[in-house]
C-alpha atoms as a PDB file:
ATOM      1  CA  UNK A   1     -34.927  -9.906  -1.664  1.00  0.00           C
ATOM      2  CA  UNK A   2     -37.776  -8.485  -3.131  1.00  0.00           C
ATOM      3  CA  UNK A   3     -37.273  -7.411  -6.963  1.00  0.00           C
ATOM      4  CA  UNK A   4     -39.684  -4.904  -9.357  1.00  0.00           C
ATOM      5  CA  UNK A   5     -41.874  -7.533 -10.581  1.00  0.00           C
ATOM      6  CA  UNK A   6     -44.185  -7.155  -6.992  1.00  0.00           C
ATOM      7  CA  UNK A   7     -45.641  -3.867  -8.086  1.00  0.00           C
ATOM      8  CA  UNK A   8     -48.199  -2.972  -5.628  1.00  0.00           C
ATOM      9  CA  UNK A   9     -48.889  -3.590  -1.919  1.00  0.00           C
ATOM     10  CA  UNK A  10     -50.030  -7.068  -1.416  1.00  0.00           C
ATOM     11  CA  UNK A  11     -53.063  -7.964   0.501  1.00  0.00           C
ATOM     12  CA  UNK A  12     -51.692  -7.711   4.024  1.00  0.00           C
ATOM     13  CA  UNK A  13     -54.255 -10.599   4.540  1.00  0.00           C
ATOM     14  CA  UNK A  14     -51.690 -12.693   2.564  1.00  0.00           C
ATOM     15  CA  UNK A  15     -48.985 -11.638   4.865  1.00  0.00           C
ATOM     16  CA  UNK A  16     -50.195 -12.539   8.375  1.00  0.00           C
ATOM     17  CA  UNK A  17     -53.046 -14.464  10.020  1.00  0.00           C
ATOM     18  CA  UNK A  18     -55.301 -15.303  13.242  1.00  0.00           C
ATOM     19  CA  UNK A  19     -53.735 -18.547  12.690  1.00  0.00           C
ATOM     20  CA  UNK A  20     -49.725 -17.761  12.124  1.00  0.00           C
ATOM     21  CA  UNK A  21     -50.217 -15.194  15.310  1.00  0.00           C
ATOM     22  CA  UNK A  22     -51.822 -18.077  17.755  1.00  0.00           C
ATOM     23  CA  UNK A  23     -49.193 -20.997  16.293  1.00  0.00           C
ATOM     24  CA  UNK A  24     -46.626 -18.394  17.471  1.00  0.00           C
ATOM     25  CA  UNK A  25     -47.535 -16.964  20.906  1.00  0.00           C
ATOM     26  CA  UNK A  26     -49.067 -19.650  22.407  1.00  0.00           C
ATOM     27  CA  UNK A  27     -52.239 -17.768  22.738  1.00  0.00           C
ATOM     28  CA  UNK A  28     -55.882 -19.035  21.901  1.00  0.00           C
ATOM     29  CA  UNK A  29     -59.158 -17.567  20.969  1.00  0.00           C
ATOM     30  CA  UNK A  30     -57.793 -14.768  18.783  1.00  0.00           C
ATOM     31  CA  UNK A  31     -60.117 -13.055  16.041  1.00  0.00           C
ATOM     32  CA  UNK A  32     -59.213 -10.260  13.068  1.00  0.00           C
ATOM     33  CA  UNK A  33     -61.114  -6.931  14.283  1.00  0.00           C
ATOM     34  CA  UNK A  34     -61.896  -4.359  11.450  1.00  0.00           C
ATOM     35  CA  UNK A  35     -59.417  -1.217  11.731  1.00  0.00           C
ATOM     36  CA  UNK A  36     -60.558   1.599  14.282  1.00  0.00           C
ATOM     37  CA  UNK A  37     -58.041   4.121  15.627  1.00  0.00           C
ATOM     38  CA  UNK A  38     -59.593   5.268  18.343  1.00  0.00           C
ATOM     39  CA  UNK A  39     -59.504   1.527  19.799  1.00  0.00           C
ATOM     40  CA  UNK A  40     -55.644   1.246  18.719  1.00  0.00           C
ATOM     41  CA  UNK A  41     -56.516  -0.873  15.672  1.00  0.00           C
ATOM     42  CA  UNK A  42     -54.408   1.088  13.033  1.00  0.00           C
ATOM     43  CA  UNK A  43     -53.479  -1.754  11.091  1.00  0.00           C
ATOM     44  CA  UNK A  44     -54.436  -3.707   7.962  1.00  0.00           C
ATOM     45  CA  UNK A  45     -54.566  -6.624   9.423  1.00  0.00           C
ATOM     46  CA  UNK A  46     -55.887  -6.446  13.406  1.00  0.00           C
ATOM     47  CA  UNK A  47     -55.690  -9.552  15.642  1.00  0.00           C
ATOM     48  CA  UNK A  48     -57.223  -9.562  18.896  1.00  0.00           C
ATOM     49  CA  UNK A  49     -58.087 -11.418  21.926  1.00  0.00           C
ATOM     50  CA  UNK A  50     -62.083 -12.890  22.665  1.00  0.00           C
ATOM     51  CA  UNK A  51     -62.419  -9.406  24.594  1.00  0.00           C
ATOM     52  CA  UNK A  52     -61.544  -7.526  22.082  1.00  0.00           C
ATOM     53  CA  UNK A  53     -57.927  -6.503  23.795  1.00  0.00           C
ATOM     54  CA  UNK A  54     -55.223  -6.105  21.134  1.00  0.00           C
ATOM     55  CA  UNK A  55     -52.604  -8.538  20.353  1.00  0.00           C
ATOM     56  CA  UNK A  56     -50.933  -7.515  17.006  1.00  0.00           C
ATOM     57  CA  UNK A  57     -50.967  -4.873  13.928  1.00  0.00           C
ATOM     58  CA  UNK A  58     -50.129  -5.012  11.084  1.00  0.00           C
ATOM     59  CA  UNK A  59     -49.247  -2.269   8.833  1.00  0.00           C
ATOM     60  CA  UNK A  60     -48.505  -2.877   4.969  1.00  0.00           C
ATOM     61  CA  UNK A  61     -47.181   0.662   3.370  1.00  0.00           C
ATOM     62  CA  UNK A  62     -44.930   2.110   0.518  1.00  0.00           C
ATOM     63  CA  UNK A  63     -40.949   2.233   1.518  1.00  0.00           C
ATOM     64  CA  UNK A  64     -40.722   5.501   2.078  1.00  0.00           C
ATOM     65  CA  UNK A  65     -42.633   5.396   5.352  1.00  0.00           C
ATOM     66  CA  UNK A  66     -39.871   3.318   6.667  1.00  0.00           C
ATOM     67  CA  UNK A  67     -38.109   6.148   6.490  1.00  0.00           C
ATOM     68  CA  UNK A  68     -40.024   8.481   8.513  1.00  0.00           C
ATOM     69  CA  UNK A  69     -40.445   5.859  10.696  1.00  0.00           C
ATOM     70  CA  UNK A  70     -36.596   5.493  10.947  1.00  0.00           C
ATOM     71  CA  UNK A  71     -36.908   9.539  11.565  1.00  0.00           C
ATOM     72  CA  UNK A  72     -39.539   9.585  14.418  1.00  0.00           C
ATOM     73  CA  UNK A  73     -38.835   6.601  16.220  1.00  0.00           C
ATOM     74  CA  UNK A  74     -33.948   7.454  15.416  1.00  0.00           C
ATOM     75  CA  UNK A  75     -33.306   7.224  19.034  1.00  0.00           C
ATOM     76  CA  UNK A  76     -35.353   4.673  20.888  1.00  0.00           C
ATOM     77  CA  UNK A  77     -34.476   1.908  18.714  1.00  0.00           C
ATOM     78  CA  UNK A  78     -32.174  -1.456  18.516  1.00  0.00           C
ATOM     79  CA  UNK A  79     -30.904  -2.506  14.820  1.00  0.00           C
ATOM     80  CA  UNK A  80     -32.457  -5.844  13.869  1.00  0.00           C
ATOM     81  CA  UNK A  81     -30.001  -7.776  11.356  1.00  0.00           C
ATOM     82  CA  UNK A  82     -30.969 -10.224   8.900  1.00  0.00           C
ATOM     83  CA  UNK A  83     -34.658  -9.228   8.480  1.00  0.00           C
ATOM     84  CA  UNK A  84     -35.704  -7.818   5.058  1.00  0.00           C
ATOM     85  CA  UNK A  85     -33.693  -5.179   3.511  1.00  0.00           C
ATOM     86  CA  UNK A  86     -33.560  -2.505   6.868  1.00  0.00           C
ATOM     87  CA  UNK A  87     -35.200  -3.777   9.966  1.00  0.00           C
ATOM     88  CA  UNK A  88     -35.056  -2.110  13.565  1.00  0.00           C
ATOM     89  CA  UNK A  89     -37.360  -2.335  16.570  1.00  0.00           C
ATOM     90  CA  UNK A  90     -39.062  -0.008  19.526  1.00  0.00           C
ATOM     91  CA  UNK A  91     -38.348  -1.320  22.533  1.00  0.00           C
ATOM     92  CA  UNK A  92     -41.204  -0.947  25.460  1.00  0.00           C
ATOM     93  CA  UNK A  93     -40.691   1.932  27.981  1.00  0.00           C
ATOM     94  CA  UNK A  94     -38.302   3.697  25.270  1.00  0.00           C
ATOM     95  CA  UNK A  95     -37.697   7.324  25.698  1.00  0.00           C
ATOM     96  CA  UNK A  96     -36.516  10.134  23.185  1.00  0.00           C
ATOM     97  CA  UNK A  97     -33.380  10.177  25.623  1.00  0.00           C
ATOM     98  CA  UNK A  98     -32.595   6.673  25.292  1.00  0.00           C
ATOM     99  CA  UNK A  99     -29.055   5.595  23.793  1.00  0.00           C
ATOM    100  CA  UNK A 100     -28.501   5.169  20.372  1.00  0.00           C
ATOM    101  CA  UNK A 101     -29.279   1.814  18.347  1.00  0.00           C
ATOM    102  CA  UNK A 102     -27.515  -1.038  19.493  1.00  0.00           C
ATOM    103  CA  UNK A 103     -27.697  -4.394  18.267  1.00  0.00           C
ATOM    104  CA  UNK A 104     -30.633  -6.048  19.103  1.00  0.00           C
ATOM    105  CA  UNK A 105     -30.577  -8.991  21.857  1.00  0.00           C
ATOM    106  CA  UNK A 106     -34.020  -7.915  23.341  1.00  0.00           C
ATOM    107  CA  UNK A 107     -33.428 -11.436  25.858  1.00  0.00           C
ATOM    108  CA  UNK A 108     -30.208 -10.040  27.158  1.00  0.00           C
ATOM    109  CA  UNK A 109     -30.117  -8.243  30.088  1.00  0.00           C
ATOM    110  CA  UNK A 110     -27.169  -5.504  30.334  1.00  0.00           C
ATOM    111  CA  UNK A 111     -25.958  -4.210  33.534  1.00  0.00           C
ATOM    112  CA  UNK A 112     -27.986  -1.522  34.722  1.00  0.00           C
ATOM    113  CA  UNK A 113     -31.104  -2.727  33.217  1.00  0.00           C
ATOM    114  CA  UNK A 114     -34.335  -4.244  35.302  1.00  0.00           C
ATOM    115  CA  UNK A 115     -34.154  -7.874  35.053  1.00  0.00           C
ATOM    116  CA  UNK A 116     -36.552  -9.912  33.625  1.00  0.00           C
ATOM    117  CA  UNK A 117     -39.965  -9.695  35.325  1.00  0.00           C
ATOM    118  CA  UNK A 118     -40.766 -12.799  37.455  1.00  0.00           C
ATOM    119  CA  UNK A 119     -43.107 -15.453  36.088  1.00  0.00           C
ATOM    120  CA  UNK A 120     -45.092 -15.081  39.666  1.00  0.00           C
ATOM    121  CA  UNK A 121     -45.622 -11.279  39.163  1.00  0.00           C
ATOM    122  CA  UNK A 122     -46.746 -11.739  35.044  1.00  0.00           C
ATOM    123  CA  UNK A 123     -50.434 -11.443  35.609  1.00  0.00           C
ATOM    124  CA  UNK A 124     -52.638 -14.246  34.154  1.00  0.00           C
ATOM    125  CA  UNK A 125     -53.960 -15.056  30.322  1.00  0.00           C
ATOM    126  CA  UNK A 126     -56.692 -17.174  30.450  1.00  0.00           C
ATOM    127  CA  UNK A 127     -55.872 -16.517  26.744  1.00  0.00           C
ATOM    128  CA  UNK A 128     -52.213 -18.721  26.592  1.00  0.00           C
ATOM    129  CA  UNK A 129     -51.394 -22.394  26.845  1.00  0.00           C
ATOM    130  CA  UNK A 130     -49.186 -23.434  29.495  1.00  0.00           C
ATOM    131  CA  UNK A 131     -46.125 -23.192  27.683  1.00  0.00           C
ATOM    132  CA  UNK A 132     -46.481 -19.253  28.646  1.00  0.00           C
ATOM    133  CA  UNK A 133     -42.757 -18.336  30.404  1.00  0.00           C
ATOM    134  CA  UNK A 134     -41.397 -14.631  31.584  1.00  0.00           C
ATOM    135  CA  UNK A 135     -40.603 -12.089  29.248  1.00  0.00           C
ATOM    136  CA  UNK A 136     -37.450 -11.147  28.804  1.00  0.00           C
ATOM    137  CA  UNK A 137     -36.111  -7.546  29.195  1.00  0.00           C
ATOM    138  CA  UNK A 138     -35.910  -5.001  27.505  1.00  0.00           C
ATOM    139  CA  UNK A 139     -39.047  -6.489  25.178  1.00  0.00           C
ATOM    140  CA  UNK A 140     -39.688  -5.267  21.846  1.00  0.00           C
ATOM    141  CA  UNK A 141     -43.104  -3.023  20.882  1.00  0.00           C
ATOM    142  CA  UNK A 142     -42.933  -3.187  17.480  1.00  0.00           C
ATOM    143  CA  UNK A 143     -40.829  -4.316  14.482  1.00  0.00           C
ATOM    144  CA  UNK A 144     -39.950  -1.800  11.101  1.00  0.00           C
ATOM    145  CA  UNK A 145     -39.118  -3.409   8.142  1.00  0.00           C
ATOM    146  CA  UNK A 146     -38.651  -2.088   4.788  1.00  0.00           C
ATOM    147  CA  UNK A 147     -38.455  -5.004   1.716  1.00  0.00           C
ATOM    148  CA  UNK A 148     -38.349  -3.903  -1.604  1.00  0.00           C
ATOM    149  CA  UNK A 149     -41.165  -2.093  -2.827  1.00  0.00           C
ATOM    150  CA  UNK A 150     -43.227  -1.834   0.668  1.00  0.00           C
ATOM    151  CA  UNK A 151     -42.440  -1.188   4.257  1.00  0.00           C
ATOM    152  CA  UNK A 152     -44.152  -2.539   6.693  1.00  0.00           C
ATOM    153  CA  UNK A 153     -44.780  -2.588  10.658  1.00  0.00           C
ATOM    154  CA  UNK A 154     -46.009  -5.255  13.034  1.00  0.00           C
ATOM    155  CA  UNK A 155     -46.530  -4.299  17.043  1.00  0.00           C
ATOM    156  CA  UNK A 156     -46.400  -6.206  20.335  1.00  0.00           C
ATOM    157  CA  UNK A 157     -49.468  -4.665  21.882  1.00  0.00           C
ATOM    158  CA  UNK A 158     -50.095  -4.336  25.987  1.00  0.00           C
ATOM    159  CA  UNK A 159     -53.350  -6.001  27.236  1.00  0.00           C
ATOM    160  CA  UNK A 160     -54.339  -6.118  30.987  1.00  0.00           C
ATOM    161  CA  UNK A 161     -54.481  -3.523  34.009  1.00  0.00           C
ATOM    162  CA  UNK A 162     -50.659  -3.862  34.118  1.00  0.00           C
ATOM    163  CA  UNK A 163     -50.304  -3.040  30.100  1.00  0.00           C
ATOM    164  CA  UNK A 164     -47.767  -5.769  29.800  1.00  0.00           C
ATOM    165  CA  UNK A 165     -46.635  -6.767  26.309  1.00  0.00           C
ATOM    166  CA  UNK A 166     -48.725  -9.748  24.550  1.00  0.00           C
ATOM    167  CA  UNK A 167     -45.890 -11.815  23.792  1.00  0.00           C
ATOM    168  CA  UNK A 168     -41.915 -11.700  23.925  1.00  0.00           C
ATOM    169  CA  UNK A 169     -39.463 -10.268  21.836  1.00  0.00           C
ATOM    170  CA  UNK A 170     -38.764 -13.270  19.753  1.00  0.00           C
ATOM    171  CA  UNK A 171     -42.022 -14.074  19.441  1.00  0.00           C
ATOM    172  CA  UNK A 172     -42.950 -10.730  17.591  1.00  0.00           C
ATOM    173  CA  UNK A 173     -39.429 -10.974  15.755  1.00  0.00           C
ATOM    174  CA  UNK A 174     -41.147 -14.236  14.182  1.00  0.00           C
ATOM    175  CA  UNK A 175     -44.024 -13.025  13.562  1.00  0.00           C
ATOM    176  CA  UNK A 176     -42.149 -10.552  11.159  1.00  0.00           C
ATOM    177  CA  UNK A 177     -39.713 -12.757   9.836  1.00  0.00           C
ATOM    178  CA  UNK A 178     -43.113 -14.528   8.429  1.00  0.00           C
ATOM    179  CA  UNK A 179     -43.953 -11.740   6.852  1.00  0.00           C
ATOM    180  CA  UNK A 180     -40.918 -10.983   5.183  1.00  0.00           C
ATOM    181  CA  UNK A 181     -40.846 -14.852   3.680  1.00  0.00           C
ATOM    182  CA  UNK A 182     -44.579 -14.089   2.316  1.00  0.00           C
ATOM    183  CA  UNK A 183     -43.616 -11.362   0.532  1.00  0.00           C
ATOM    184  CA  UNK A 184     -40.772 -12.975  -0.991  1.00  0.00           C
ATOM    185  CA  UNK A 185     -42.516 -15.928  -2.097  1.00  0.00           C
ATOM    186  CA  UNK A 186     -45.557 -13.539  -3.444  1.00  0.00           C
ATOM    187  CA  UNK A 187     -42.653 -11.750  -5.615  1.00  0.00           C
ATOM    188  CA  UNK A 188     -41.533 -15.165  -6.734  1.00  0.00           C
ATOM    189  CA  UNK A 189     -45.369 -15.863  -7.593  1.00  0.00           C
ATOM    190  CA  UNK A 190     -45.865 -11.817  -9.001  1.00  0.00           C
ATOM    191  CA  UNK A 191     -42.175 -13.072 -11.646  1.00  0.00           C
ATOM    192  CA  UNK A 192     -43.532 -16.291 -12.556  1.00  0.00           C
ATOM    193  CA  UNK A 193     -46.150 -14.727 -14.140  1.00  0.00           C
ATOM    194  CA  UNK A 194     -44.472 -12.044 -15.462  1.00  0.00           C
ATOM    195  CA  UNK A 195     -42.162 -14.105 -17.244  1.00  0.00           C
ATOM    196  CA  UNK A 196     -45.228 -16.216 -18.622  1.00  0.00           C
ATOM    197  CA  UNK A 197     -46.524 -13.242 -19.862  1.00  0.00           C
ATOM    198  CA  UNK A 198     -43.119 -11.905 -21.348  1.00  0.00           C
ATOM    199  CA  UNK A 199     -42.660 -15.853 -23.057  1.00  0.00           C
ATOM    200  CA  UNK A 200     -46.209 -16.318 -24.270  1.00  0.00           C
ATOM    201  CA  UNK A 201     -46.772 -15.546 -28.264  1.00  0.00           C
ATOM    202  CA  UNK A 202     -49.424 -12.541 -28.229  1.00  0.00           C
ATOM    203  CA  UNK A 203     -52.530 -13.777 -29.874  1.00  0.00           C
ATOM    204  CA  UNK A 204     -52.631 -13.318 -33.495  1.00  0.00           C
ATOM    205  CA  UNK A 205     -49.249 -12.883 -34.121  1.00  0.00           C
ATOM    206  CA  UNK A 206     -48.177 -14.284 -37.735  1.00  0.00           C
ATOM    207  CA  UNK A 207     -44.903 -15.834 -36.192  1.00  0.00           C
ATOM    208  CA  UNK A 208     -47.090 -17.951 -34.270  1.00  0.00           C
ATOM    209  CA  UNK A 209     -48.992 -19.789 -37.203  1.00  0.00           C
ATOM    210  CA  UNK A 210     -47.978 -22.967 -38.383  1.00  0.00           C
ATOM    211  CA  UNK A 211     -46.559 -22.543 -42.692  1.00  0.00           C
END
């Protein structure tokens, strides 16, 4: 858990790269694009596909945005345990009159849902290795976390005609679990230093001479 000696937002760079996002999805070719809203590209960090399509956001902010975010998004959610301090995620094709939060188990499929899309309908990515399988449903659009002394947000974004998700549920779960460990260790780094600072005999100080 993240403590007070990680003062200010870290470089999202720190938290998430092209590299982390393709060892984790399977998918190839992916590049950092420089934020533009009007494209979709509202994050810090931006990764997207050779064509420019959208494959992940991330969002690095101050804690209380989690809660507005827990505010706008209270109904179409599903509680995500064991990720950073508060964690819960927006499923795709959630509606304001959706049920309340239920545990997350994005891969399960409850009675009365759609069940997971066949592999012959998923249209192609000449983007992904083979190892590409169908996604489950419900799949998850984004993940909120909130860890210490930032909150932050990273999103399963649609690519194709069909607008289907870039990657699965767990997938994007990962992908913020990552996160979360970087910012850990950078708070371990951010004590470290702190405490050198706190042990380290300020210069010119008499104690400090030799008699």
């Amino acid at each position: 858990m993240i403590g007070t000696a990680l003062a200010v937002i870290p470089d999202p760079a720190r938290l998430l790269t092209v590299q982390d996002v393709e060892r984790i999805t399977g998918l190839a070719n992916l590049r950092v694009v420089p934020r533009d809203l009007k494209a979709g590209a509202v994050g810090d960090v931006n990764v997207a596909r050779s064509n420019g399509e959208l494959v992940t956001t991330l969002l690095v902010q101050k804690p209380d945005l989690y809660d507005r975010w827990q505010r706008y998004h209270r109904k179409a959610v599903v509680k995500i345990d064991g990720l950073g301090e508060q964690a819960f995620g927006r499923l795709y094709g959630a509606t304001a009159s959706d049920s309340k939060a239920a545990e997350a188990k994005p891969a399960e499929t409850k009675p009365g849902q759609k069940p997971a899309p066949d592999p012959k309908d998923k249209p192609s990515d000449p983007d992904r290795g083979s190892a590409d399988s169908a996604l489950p449903s419900p799949v998850l659009a984004a993940c909120y976390v909130k860890q210490g002394p930032v909150a932050f947000t990273v999103t399963n974004q649609p690519f194709g005609d069909t607008r289907s998700p870039s990657m699965t549920s767990e997938q994007l779960d990962q992908l913020a679990r990552l996160v979360a460990e970087r910012l850990v260790q950078l708070e371990l780094e951010a004590k470290a230093l702190e405490d050198t600072a706190i042990s380290k005999p300020p210069a010119g100080n008499p104690d400090s001479k030799a008699l």
